[in-house]
Protein backbone atom coordinates (compact mmCIF):
# COMPACT_ATOMS: atom_id res chain seq x y z
CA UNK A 1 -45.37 88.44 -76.31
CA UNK A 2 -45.06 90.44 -72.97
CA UNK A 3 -46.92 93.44 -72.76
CA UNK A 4 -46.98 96.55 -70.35
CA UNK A 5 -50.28 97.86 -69.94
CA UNK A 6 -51.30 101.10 -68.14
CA UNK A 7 -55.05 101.20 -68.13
CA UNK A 8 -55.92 104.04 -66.06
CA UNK A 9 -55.10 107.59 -66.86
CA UNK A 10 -56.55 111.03 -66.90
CA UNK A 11 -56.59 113.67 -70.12
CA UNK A 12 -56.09 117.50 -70.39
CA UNK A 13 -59.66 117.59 -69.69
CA UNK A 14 -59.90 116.36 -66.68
CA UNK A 15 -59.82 118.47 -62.84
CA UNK A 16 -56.19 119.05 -61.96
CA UNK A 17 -54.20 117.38 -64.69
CA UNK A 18 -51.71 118.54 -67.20
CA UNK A 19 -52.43 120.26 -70.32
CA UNK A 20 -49.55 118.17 -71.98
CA UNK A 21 -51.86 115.34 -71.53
CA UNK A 22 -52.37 115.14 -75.53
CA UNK A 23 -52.76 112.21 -77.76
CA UNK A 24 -49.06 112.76 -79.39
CA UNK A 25 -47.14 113.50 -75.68
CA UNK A 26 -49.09 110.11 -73.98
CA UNK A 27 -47.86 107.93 -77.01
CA UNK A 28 -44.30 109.28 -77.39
CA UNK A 29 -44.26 109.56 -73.56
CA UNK A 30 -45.19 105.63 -73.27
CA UNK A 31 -42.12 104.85 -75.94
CA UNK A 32 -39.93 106.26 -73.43
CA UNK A 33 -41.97 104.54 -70.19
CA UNK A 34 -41.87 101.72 -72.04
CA UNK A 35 -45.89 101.45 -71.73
CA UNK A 36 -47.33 99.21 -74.62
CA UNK A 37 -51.00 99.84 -74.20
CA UNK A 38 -52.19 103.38 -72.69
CA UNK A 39 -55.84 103.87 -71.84
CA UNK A 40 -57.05 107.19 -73.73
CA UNK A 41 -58.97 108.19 -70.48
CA UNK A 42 -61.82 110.39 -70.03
CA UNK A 43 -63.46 109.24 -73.10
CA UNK A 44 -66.62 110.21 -71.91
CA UNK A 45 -65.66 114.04 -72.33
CA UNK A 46 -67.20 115.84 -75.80
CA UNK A 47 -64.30 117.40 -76.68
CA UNK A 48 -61.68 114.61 -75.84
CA UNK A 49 -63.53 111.85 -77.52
CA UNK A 50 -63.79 114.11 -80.60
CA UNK A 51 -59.49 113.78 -80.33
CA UNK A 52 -59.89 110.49 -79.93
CA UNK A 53 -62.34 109.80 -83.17
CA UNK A 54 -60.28 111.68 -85.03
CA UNK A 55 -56.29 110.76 -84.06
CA UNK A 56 -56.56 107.62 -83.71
CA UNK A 57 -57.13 104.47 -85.99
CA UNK A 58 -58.32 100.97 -85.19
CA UNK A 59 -55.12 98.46 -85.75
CA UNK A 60 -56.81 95.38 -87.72
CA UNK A 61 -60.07 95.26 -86.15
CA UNK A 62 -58.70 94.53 -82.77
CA UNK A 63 -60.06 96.83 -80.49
CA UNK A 64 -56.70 98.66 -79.70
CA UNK A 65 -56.21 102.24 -81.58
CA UNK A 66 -52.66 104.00 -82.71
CA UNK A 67 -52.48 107.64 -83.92
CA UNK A 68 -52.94 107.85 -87.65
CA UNK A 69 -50.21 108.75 -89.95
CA UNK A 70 -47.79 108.03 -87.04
CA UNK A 71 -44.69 105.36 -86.26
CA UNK A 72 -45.09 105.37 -83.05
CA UNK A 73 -45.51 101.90 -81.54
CA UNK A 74 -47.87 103.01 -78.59
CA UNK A 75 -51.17 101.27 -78.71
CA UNK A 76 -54.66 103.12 -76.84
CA UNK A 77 -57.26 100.99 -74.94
CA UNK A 78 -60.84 103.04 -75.18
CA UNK A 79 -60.87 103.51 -71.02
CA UNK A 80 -62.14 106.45 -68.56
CA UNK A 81 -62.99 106.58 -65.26
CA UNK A 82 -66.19 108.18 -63.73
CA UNK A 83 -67.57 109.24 -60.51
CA UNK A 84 -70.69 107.82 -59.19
CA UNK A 85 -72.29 109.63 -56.15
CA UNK A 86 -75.94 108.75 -54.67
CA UNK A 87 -77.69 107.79 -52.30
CA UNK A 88 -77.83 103.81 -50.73
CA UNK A 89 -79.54 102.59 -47.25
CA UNK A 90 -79.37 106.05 -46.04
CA UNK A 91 -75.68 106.66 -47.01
CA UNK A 92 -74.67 109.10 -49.93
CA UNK A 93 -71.86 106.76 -51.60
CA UNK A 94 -68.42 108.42 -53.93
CA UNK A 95 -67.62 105.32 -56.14
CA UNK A 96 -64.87 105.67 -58.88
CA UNK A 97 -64.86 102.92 -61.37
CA UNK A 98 -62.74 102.19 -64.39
CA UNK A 99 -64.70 102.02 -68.01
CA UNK A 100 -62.77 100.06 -71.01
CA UNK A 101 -65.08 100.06 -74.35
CA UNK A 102 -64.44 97.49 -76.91
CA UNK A 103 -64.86 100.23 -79.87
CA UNK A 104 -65.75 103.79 -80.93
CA UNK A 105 -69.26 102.77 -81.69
CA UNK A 106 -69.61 101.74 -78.51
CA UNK A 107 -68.34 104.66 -76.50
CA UNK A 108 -69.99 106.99 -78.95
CA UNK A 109 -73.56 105.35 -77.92
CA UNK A 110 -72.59 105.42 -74.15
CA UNK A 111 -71.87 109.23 -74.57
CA UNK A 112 -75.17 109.56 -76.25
CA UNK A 113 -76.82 108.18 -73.61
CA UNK A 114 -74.82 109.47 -70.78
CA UNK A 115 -75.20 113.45 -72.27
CA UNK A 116 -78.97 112.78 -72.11
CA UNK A 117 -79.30 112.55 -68.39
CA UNK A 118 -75.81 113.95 -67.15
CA UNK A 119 -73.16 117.15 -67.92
CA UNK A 120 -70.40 115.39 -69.81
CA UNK A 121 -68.47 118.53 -70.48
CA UNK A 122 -67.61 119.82 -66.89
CA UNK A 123 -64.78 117.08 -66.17
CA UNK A 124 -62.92 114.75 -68.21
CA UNK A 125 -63.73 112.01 -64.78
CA UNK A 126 -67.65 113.14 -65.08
CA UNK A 127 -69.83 112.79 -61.75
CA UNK A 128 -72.76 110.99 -62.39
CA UNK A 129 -75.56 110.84 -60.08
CA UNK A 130 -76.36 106.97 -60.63
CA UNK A 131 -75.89 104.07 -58.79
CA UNK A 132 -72.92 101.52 -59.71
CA UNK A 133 -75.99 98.76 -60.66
CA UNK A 134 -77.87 101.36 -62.70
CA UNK A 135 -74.43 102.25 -64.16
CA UNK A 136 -73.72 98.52 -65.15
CA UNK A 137 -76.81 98.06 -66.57
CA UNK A 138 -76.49 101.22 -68.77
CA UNK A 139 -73.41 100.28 -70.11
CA UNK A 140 -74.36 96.62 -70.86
CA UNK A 141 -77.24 97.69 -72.34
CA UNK A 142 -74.96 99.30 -75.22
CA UNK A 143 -72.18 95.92 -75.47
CA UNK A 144 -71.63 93.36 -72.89
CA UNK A 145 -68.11 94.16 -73.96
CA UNK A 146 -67.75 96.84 -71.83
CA UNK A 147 -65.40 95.98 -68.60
CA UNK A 148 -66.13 97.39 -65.77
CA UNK A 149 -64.31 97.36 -62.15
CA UNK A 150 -63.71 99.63 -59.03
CA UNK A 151 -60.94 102.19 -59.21
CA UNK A 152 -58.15 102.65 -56.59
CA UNK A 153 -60.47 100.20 -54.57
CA UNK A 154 -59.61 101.16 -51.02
CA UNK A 155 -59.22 105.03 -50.67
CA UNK A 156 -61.62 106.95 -48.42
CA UNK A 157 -63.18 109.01 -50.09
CA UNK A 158 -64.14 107.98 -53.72
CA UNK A 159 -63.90 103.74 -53.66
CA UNK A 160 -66.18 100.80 -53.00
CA UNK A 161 -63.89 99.92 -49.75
CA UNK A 162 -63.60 103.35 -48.56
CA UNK A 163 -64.21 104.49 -45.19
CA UNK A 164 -65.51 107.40 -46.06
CA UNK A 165 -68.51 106.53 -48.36
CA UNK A 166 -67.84 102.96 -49.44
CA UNK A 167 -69.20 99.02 -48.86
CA UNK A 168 -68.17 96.62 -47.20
CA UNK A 169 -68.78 94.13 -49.88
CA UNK A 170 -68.54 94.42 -53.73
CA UNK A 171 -71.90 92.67 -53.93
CA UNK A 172 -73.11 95.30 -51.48
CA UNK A 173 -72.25 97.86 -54.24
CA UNK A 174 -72.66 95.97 -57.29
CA UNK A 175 -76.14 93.65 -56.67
CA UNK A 176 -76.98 91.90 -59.17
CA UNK A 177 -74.14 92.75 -61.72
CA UNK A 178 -71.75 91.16 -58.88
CA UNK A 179 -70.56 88.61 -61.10
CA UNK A 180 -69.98 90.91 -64.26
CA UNK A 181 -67.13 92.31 -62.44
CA UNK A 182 -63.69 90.58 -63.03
CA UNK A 183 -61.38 92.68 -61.46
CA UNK A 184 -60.22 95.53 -58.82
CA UNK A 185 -57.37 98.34 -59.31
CA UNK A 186 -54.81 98.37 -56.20
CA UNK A 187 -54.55 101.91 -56.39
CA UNK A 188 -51.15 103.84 -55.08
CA UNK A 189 -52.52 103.59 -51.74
CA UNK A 190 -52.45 99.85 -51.55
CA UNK A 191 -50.55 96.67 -52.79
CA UNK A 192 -51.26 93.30 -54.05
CA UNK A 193 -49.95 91.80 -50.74
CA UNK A 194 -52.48 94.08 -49.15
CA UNK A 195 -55.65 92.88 -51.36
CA UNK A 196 -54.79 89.76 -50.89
CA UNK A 197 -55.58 89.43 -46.95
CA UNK A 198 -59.49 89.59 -47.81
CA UNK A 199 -60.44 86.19 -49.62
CA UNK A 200 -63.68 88.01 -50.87
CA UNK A 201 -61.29 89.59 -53.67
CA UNK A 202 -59.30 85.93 -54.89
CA UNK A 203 -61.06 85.45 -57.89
CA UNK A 204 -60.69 88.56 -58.96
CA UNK A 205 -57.76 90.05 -61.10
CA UNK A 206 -55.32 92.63 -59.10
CA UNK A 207 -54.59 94.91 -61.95
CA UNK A 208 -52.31 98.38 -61.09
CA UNK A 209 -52.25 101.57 -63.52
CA UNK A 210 -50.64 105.25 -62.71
CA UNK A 211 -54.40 106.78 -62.38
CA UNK A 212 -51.70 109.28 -64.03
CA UNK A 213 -52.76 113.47 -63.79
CA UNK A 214 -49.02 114.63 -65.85
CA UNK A 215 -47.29 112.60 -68.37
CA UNK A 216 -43.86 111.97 -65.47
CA UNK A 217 -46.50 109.61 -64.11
CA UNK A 218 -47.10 107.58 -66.70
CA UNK A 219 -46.30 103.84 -66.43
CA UNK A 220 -45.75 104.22 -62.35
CA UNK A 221 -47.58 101.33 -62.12
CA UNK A 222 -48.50 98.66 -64.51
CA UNK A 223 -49.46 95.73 -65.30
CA UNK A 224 -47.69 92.99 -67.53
CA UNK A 225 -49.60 90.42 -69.32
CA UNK A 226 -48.97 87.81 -72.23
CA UNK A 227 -50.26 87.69 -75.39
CA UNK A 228 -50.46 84.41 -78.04
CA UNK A 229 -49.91 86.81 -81.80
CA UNK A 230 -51.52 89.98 -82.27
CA UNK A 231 -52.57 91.91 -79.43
CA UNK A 232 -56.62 92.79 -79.26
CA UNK A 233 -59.35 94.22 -77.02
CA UNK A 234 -60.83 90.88 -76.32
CA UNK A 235 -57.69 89.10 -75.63
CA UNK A 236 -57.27 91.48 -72.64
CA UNK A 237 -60.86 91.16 -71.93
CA UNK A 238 -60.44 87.59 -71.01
CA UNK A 239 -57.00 87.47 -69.27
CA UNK A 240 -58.92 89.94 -67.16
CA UNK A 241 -62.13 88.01 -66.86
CA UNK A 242 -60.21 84.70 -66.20
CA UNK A 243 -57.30 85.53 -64.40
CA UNK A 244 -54.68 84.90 -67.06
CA UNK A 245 -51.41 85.29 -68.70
CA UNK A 246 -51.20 88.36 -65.90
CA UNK A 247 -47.54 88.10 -65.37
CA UNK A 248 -46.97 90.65 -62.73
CA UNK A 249 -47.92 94.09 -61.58
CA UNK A 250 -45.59 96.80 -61.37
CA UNK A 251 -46.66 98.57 -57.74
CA UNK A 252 -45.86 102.42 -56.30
CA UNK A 253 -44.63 101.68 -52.51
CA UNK A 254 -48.00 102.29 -50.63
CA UNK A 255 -46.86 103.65 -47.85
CA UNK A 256 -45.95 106.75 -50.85
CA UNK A 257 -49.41 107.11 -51.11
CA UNK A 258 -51.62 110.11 -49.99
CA UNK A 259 -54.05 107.70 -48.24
CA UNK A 260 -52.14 104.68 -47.02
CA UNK A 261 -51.89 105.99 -43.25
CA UNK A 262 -54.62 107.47 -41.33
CA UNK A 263 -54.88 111.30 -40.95
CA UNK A 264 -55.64 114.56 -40.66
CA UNK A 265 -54.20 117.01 -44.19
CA UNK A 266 -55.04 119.92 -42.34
CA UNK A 267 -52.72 119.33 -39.55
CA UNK A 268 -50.09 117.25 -41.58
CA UNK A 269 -50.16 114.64 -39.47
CA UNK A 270 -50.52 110.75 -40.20
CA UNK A 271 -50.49 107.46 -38.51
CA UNK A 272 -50.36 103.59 -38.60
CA UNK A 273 -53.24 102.02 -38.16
CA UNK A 274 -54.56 102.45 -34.60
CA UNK A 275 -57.53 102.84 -32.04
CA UNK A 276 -57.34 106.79 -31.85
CA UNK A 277 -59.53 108.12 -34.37
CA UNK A 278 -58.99 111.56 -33.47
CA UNK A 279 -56.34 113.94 -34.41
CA UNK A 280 -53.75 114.93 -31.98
CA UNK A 281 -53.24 118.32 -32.82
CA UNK A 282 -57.35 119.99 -33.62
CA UNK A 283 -58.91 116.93 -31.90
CA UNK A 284 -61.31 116.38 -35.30
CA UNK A 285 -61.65 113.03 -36.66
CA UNK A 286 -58.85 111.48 -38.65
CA UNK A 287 -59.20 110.61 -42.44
CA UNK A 288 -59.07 106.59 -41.93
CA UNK A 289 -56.95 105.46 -44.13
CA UNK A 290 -56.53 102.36 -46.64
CA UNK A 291 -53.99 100.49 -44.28
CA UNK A 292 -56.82 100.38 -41.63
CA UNK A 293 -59.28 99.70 -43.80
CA UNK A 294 -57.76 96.61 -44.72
CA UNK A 295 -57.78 95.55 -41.45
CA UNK A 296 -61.16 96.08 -40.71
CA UNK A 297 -62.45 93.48 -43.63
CA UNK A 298 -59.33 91.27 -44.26
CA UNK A 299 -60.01 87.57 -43.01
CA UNK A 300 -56.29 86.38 -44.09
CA UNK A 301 -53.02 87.72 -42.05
CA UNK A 302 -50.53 89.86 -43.46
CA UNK A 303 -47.79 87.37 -45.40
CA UNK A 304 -50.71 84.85 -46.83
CA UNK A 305 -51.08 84.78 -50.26
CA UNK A 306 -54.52 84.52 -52.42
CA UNK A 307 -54.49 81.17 -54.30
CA UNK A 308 -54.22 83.07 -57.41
CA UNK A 309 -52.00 85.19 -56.70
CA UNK A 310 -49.68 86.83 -59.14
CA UNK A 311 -46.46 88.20 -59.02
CA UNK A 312 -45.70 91.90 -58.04
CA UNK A 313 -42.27 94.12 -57.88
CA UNK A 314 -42.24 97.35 -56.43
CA UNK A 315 -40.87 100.75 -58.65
CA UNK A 316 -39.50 103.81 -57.81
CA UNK A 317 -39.38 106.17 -61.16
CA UNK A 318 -36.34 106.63 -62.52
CA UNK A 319 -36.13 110.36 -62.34
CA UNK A 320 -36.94 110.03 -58.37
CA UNK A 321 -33.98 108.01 -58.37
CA UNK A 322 -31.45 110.29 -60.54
CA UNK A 323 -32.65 113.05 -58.17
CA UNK A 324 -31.54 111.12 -54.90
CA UNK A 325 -28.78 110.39 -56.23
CA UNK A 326 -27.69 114.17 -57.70
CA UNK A 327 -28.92 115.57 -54.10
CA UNK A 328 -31.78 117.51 -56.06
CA UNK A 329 -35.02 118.25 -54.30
CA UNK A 330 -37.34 118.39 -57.46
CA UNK A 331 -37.20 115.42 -60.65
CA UNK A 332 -38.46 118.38 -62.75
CA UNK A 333 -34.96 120.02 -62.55
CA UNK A 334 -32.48 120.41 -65.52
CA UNK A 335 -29.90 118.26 -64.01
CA UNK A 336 -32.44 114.98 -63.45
CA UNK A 337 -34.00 115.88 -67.10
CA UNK A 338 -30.28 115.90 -68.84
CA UNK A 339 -29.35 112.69 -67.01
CA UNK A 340 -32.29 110.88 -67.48
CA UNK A 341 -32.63 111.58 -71.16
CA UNK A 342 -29.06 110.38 -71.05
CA UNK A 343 -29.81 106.88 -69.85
CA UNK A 344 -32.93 106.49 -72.06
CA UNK A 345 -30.49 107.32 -75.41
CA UNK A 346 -27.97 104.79 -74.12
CA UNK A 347 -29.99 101.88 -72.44
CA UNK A 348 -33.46 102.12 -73.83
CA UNK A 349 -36.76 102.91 -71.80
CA UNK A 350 -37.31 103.40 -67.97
CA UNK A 351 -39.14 100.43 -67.36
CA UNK A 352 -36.36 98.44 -69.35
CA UNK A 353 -34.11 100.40 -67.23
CA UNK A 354 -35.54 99.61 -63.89
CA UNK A 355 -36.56 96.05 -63.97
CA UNK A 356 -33.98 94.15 -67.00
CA UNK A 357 -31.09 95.97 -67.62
CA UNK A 358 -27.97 94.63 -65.91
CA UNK A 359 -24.84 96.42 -64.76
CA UNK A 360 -22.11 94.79 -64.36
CA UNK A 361 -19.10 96.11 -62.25
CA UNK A 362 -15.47 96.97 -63.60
């Protein structure tokens, strides 16, 4: 059974995202995506994980939650993300990582432990002053269920790649709990094709999610995986650990993202990958981006796969694509909303929309 997974996404509680970000608008929002399995996000927050405890209900002990009393099909993965900043060799270091928990149990004894030492309520993506070892071995100390990785792995300013306060080497970053990491997040920033020039990463999984702030971004990147029977936590657990039944990733065109390209926001001015690190307008240093930042540590050219490489197709959301085609400037408009709505009655969901559904001409 193929299954669309989005595993990264943000809450009502967290900096800058939507307060539509509810329980109820994710899962009907997902039937419409066509998203299968939504991370809850931010589970770490009081207030959100008291939602989450009560909403939601375990589906046959598998790990994987639905909202109670509901008929929606949308299944919830216990995930968050959180920010780790400290101090290592003389560096202060931003690292996001992505947190899945096997059960409530288990998040509900990470919170305890987390509130002890850090403020839980100021952002649904808390910032915890601990280091990404001392992190893994908190969590593990709870269930060596937890699964751990680096979010958006490349961007400058909050990633173990990143130029501005990352590594140069997940083991460099992760020490000792090198090996307890099984996978890295693309990012919108980056592609598979991208990750796959440094060899450092092949035994890893590639796995995309939206990292979505608003419920439009839902499902703007994915990942697809296959499942023998019933769907559970530890099922994903291993594809992820081993590198299996990961069918493809569904990828946001990187050179979209706010950090693919070297620059300077201030100015609003970007570039390729180059030698001048220095803005052309103030003459400050440029923001280097994640397209030279691959460059710096790949050891493969561009074009050479990763032995294990998997599949990937490239998305542009559907409502980006009704407003190009209408001439409209925003996809939040009343003419891309009727129209889009429209298709989803007659055809089913966006991502059945975008990648399966055939046309055929008159």
């Amino acid at each position: 059974m193929k299954q669309v997974l989005d595993l990264h996404i943000h809450s009502k509680y967290s900096r800058a995202c939507s307060p539509k970000l509810t329980l109820e608008n994710i899962a009907k929002t997902c039937e419409v995506k066509g998203v299968d399995i939504i991370s809850t996000g931010d589970f770490t927050h009081p207030l959100w994980f008291k939602e989450i405890d009560s909403k939601l209900e375990e589906i046959n002990n598998s790990g994987l939650y639905k909202l109670k009393n509901s008929d929606l099909k949308t299944k919830f993965i216990l995930g968050t993300e959180v920010s780790l900043v400290y101090k290592d060799k003389g560096k202060t270091r931003r690292i996001h990582l992505v947190l899945h928990a096997p059960n409530i149990q288990a998040v509900r004894d990470l919170n305890d432990k987390l509130a002890d030492r850090f403020n839980l309520r100021s952002d649904g993506r808390p910032i915890l002053g601990i280091s990404a070892p001392k992190f893994c071995a908190l969590c593990f100390s709870v269930s060596k269920d937890f699964l751990i990785y680096p979010a958006h792995i490349w961007t400058p300013w909050y990633s173990v790649f990143g130029s501005k306060s990352g590594f140069d080497s997940l083991s460099d970053c992760f020490d000792e709990y090198t090996d307890k990491i099984y996978a890295i997040e693309t990012g919108l920033s980056s592609d598979p094709e991208m990750n796959w020039r440094l060899s450092a990463l092949d035994n890893l999984s590639v796995l995309s999610s939206s990292d979505a702030h608003s419920l439009d971004n839902l499902g703007r990147e994915a990942t697809v995986m296959n499942f023998d029977g019933e769907v559970t936590y530890q099922k994903i657990y291993s594809n992820i650990k081993n590198q299996k039944n990961i069918e493809l990733t569904l990828e946001f065109y990187p050179e979209e993202g706010m950090y693919h390209f070297d620059g300077h926001r201030d100015c609003n001015f970007s570039c390729a990958p180059s030698k001048n690190l220095l803005c052309p307008v103030c003459h400050k240093p440029l923001t280097i981006g994640v397209a030279s930042r691959v460059e710096v540590l790949a050891d493969r050219s561009l074009g050479k796969k990763s032995p294990k490489a998997v599949p990937f197709k490239k998305i542009i959301e559907l409502d980006k694509i009704i407003a190009e085609v209408l001439g409209v400037k925003s996809r939040q408009s009343k003419k891309v909303k009727e129209e889009y709505n429209r298709l989803i009655s007659s055809f089913g969901s966006e991502l059945f929309i975008l990648l399966e559904l055939e046309f055929k001409k008159n």
